[in-house]
C-alpha atoms as a PDB file:
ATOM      1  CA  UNK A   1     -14.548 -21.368  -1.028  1.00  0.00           C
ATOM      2  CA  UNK A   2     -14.058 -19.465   2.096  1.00  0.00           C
ATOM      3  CA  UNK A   3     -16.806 -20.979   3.738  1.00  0.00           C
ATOM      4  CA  UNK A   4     -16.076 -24.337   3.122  1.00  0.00           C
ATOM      5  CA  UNK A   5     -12.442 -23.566   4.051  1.00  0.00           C
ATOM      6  CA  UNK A   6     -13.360 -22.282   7.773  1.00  0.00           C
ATOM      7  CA  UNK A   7     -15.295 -25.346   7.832  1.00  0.00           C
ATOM      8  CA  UNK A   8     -12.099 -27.859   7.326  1.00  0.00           C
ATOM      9  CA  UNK A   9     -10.086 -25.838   9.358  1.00  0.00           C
ATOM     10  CA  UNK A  10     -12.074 -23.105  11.552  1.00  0.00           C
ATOM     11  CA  UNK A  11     -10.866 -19.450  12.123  1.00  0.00           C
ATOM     12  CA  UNK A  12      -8.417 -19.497  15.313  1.00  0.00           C
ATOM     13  CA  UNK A  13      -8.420 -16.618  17.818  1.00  0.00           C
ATOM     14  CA  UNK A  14      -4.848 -15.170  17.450  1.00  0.00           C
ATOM     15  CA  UNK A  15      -5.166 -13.490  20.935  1.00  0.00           C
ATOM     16  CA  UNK A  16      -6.261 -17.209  22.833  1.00  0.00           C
ATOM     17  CA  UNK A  17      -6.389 -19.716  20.214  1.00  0.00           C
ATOM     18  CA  UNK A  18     -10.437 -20.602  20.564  1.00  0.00           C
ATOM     19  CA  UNK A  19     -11.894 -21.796  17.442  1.00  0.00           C
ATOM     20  CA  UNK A  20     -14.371 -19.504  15.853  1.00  0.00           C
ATOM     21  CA  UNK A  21     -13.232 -16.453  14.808  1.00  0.00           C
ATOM     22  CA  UNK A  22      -9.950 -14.094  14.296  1.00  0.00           C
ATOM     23  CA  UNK A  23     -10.445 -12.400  17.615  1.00  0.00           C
ATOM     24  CA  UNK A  24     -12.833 -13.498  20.061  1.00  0.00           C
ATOM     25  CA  UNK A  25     -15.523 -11.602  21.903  1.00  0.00           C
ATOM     26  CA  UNK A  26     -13.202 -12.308  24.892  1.00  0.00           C
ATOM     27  CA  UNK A  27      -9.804 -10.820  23.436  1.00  0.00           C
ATOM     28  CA  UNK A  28     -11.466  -7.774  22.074  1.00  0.00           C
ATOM     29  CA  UNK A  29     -12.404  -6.404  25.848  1.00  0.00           C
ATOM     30  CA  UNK A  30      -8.612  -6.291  25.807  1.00  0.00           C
ATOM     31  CA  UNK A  31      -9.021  -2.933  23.862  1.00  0.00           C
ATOM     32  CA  UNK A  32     -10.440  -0.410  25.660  1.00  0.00           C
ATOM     33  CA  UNK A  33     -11.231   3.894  24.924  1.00  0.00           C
ATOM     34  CA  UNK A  34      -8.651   5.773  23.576  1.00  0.00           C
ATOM     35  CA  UNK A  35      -6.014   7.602  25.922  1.00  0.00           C
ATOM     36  CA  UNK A  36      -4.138   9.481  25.091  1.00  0.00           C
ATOM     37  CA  UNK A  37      -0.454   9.385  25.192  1.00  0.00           C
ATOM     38  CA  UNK A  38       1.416  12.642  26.278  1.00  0.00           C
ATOM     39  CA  UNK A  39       3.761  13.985  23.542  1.00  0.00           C
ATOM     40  CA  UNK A  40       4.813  17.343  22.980  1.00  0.00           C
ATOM     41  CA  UNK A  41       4.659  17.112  19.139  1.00  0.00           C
ATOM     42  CA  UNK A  42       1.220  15.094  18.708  1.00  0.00           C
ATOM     43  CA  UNK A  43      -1.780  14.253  20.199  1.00  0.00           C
ATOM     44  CA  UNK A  44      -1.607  10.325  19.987  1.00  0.00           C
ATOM     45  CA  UNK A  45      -4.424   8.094  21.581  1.00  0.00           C
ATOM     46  CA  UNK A  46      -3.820   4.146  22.120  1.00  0.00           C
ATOM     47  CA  UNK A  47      -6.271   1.767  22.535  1.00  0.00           C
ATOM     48  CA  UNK A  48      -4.430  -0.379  24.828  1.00  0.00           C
ATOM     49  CA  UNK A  49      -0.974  -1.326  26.282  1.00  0.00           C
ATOM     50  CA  UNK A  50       1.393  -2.976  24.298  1.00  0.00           C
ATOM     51  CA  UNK A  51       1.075  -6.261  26.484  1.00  0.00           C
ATOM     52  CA  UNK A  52      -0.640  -9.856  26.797  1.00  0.00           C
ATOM     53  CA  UNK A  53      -3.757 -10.423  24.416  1.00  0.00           C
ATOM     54  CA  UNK A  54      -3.084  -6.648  22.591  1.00  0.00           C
ATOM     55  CA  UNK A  55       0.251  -7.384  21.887  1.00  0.00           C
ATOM     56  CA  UNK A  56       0.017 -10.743  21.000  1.00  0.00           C
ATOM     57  CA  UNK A  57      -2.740  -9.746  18.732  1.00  0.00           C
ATOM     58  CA  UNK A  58      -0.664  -6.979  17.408  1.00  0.00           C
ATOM     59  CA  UNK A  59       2.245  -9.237  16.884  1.00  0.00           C
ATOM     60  CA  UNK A  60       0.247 -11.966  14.960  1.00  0.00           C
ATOM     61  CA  UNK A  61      -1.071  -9.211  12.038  1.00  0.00           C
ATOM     62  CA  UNK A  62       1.995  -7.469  11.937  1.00  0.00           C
ATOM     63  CA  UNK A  63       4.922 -10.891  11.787  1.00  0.00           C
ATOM     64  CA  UNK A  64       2.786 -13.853  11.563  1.00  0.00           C
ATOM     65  CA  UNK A  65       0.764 -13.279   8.704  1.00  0.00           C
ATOM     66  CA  UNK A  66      -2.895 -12.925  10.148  1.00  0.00           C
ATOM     67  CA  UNK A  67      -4.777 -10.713   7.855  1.00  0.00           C
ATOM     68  CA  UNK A  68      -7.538 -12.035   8.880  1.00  0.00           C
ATOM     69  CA  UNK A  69      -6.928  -9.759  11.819  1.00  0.00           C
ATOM     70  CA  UNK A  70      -7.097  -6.502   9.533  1.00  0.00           C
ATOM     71  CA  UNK A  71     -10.972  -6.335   9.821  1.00  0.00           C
ATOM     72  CA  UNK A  72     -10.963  -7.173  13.444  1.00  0.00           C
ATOM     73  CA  UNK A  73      -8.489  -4.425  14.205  1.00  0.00           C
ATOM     74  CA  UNK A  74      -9.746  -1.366  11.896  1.00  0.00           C
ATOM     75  CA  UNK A  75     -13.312  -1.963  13.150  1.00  0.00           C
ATOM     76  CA  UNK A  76     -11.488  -1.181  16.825  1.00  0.00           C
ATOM     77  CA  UNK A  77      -9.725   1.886  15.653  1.00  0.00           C
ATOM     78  CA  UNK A  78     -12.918   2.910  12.974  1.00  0.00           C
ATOM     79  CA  UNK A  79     -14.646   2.937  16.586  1.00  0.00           C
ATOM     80  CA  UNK A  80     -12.859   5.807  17.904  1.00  0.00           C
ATOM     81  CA  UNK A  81     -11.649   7.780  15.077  1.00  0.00           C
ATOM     82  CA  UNK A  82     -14.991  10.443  14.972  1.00  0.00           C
ATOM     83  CA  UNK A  83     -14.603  10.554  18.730  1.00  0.00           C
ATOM     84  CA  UNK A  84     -10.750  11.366  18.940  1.00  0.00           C
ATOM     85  CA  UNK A  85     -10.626  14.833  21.428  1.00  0.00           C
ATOM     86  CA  UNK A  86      -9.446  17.675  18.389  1.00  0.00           C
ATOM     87  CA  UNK A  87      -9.429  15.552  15.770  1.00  0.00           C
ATOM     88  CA  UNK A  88     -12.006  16.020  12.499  1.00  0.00           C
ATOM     89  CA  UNK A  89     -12.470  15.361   8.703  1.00  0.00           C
ATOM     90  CA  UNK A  90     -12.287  17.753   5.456  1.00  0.00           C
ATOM     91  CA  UNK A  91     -14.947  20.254   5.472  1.00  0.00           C
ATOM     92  CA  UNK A  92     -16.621  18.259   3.076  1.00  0.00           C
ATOM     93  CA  UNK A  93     -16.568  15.481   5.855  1.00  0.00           C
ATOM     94  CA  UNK A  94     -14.653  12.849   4.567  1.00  0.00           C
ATOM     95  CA  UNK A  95     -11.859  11.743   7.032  1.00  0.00           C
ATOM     96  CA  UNK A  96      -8.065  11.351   5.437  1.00  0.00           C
ATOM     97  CA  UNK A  97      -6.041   8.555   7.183  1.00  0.00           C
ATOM     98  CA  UNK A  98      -2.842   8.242   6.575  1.00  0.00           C
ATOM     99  CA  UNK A  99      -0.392   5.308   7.730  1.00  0.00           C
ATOM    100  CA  UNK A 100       2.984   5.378   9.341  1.00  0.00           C
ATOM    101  CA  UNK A 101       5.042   3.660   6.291  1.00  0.00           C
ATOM    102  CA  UNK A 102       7.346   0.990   7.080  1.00  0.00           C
ATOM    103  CA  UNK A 103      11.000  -0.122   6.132  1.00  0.00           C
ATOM    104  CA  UNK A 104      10.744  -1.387   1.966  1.00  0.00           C
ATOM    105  CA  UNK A 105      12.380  -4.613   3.315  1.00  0.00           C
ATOM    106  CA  UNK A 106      10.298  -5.187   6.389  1.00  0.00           C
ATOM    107  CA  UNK A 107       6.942  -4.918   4.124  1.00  0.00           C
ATOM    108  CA  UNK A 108       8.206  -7.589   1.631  1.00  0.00           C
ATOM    109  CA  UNK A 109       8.780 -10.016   4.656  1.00  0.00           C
ATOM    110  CA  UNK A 110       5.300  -8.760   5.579  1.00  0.00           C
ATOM    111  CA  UNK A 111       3.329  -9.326   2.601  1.00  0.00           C
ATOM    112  CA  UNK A 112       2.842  -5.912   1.749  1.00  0.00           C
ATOM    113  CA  UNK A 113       2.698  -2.285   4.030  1.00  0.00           C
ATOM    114  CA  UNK A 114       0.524  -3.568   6.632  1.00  0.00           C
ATOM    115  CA  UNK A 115      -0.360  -0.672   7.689  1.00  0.00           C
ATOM    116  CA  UNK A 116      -1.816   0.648   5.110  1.00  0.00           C
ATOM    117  CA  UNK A 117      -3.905  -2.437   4.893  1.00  0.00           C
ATOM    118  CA  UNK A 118      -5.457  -1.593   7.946  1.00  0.00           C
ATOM    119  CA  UNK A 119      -5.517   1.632   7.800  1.00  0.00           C
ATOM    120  CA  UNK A 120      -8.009   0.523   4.477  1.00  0.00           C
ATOM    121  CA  UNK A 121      -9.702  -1.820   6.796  1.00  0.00           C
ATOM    122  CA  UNK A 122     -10.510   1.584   8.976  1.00  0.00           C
ATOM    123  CA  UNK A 123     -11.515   3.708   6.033  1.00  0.00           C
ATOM    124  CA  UNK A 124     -14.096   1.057   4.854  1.00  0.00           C
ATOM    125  CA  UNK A 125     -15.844   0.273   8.692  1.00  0.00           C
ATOM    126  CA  UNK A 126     -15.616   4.296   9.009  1.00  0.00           C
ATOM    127  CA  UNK A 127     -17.749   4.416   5.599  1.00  0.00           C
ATOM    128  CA  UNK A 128     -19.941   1.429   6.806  1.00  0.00           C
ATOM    129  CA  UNK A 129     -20.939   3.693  10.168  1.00  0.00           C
ATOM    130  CA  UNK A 130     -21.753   6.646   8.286  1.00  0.00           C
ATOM    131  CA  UNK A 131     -18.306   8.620   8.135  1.00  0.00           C
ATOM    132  CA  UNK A 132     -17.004   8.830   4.648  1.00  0.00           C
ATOM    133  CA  UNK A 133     -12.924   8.292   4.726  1.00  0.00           C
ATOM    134  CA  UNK A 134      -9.919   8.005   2.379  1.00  0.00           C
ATOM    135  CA  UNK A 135      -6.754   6.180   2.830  1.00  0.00           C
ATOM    136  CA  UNK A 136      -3.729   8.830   1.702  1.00  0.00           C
ATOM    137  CA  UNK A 137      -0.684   6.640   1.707  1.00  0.00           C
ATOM    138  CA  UNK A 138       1.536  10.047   1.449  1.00  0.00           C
ATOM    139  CA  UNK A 139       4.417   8.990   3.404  1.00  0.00           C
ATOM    140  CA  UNK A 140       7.491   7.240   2.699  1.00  0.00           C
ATOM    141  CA  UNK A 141      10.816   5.785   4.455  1.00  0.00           C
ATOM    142  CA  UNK A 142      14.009   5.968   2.947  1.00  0.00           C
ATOM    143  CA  UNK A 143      15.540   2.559   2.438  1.00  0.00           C
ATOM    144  CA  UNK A 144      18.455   3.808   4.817  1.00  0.00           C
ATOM    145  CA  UNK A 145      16.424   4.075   8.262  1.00  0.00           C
ATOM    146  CA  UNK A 146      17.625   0.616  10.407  1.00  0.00           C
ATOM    147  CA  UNK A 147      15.692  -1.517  11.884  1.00  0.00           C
ATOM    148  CA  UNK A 148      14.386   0.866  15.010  1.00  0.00           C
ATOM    149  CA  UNK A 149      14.155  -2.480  17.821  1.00  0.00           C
ATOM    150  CA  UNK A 150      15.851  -1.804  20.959  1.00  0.00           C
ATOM    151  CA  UNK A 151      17.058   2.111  19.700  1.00  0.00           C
ATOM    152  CA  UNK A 152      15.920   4.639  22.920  1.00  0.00           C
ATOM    153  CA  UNK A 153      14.225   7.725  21.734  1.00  0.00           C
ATOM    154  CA  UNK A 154      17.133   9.781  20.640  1.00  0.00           C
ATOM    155  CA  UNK A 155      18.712   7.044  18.724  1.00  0.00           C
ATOM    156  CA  UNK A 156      15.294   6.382  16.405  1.00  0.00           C
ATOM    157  CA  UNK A 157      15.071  10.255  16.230  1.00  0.00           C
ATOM    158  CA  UNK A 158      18.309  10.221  14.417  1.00  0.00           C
ATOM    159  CA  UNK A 159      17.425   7.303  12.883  1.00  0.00           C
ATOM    160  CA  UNK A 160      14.300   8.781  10.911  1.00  0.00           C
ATOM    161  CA  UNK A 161      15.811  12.515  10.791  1.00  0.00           C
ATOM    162  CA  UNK A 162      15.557  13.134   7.133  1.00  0.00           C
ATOM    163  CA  UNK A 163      14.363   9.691   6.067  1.00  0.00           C
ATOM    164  CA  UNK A 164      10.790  10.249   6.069  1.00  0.00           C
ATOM    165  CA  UNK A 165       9.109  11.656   3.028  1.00  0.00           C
ATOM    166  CA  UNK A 166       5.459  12.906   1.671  1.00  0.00           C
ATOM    167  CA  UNK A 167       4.241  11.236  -1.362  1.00  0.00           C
ATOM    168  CA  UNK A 168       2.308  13.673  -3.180  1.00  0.00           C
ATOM    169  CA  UNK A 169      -0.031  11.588  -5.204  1.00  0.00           C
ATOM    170  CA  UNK A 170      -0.996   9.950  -2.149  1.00  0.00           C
ATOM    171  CA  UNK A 171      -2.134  13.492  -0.254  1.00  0.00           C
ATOM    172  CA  UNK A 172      -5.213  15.389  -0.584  1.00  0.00           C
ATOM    173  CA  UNK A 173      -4.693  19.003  -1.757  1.00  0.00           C
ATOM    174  CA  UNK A 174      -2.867  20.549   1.031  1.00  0.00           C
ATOM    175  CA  UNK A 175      -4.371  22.515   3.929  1.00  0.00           C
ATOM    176  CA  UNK A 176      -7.071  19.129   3.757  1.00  0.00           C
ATOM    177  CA  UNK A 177      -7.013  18.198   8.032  1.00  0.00           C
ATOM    178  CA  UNK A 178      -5.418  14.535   8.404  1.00  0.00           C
ATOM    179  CA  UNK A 179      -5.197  11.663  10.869  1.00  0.00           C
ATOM    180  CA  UNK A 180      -2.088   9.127  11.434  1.00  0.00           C
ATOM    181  CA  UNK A 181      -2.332   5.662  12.313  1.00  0.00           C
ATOM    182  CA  UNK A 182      -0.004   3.270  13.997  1.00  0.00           C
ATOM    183  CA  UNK A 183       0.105  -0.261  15.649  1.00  0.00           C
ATOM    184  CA  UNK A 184       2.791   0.611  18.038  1.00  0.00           C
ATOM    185  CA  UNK A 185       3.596   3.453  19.941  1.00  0.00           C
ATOM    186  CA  UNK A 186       6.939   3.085  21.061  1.00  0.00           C
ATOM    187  CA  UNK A 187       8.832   6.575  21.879  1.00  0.00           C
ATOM    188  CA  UNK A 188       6.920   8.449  19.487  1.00  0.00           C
ATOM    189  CA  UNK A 189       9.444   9.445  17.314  1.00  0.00           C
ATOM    190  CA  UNK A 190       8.131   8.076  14.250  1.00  0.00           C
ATOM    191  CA  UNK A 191       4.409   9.643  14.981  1.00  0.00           C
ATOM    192  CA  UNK A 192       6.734  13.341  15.882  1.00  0.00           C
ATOM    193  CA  UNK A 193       8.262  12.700  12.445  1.00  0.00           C
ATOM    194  CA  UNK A 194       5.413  11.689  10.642  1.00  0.00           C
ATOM    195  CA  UNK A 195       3.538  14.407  11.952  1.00  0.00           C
ATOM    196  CA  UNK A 196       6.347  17.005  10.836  1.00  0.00           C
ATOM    197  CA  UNK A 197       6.740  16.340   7.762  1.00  0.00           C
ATOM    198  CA  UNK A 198       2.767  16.339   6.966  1.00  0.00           C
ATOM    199  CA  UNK A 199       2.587  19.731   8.699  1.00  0.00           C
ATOM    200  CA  UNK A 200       5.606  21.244   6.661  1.00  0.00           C
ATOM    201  CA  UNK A 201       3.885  19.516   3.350  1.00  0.00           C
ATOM    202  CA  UNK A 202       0.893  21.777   4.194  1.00  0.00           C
ATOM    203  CA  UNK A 203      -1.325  19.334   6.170  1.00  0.00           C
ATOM    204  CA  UNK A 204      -2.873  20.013   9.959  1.00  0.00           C
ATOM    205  CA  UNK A 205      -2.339  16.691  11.405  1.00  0.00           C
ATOM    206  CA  UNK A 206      -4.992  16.497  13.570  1.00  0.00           C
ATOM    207  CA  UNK A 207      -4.101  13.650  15.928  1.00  0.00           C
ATOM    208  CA  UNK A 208      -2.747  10.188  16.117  1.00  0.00           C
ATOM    209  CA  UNK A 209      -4.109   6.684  16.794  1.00  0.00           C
ATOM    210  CA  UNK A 210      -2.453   3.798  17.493  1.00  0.00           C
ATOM    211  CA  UNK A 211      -3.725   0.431  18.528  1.00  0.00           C
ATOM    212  CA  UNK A 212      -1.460  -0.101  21.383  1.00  0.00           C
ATOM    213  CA  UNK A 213       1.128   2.128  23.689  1.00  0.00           C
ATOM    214  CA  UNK A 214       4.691   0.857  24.630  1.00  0.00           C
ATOM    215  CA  UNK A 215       5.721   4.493  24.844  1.00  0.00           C
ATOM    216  CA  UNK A 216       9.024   5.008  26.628  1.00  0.00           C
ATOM    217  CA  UNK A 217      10.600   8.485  27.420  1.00  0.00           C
ATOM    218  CA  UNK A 218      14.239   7.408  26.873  1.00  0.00           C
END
């Protein structure tokens, strides 16, 4: 059905609009190795700016209902998680993963937590290249955090202080090493936060990857 579907109306690049495919072999040299972005609480790498193809690719996953995108973009982080300065799996080398949760509200609009559909779409390319993962969707944001557009950094701190919370049955046993993943780096309060509550749970958070930077030190 799928097949015969693309044939009727063929995939559409979200980052350039060419017919053929999700993301074309053009718009994915818009991703590049990770750098890392300088926080004081977490290591965080980015694969690119928040800005023309990235962002629009970015954009059309996240708001514009392209899952067809989730593949495309877990393959791109799946690429650099074994190679991420510091970070490393369970001794038994399976990497844990766990997604930055969103707002309840803003995942219904969504279709669902999209992050941790992609951060699903990383476990599985991770597996595919020969490094075992596992999805722990241990984190969760109180339904009182606002929407975070336009806050500067002090104002989202506040924001999240307090709202973010593990999930045990979405953890490994504690003391197990973990990774976070984003789509947006903004002013890295939500990775700080994410990070602190993991570490207080029990969990060495290892680093952070996000697929694109818009950090800001407002």
């Amino acid at each position: 059905m799928t097949n015969l579907i693309d044939l009727v109306l063929p995939p559409v690049c979200a980052g350039c609009g060419a017919l053929g495919s999700a993301c074309c072999a053009t718009c994915v040299r818009a991703w590049g190795a990770p750098a890392l972005v300088p926080l004081p609480e977490l290591a965080v790498f980015a694969l690119a700016a928040y800005a023309g193809i990235a962002r629009r690719l970015v954009l059309a996953y996240k708001e514009r209902g392209r899952r067809d995108l989730a593949p495309v973009l877990g393959e791109l982080l799946a690429k650099a998680v074994p190679y991420l300065p510091g970070a490393r799996p369970a001794p038994d080398g399976l990497w844990w993963l766990v997604p930055v949760p969103s707002r309840r509200i803003a995942s219904r609009i969504r279709g669902g937590p999209h992050m941790l559909r992609l951060a699903r779409a990383c476990a599985r390319r991770l597996a595919e290249h020969g490094h075992p993962a596992a999805v722990a969707p241990g984190l969760v944001l109180d339904s009182g955090a606002k929407d975070a557009v336009g806050l500067a950094r002090h104002q989202r701190a506040a924001n999240l202080a307090g709202r973010i919370a593990p999930e045990p049955a979405g953890l490994p046993p504690p003391g197990t090493p973990v990774l976070l993943l984003d789509d947006v780096l903004t002013t890295g309060s939500t990775a700080s936060e994410c990070a602190r509550v993991l570490r207080a749970s029990g969990y060495p958070v290892t680093a952070g990857l996000t697929l694109t930077n818009a950090h800001s030190s407002e």
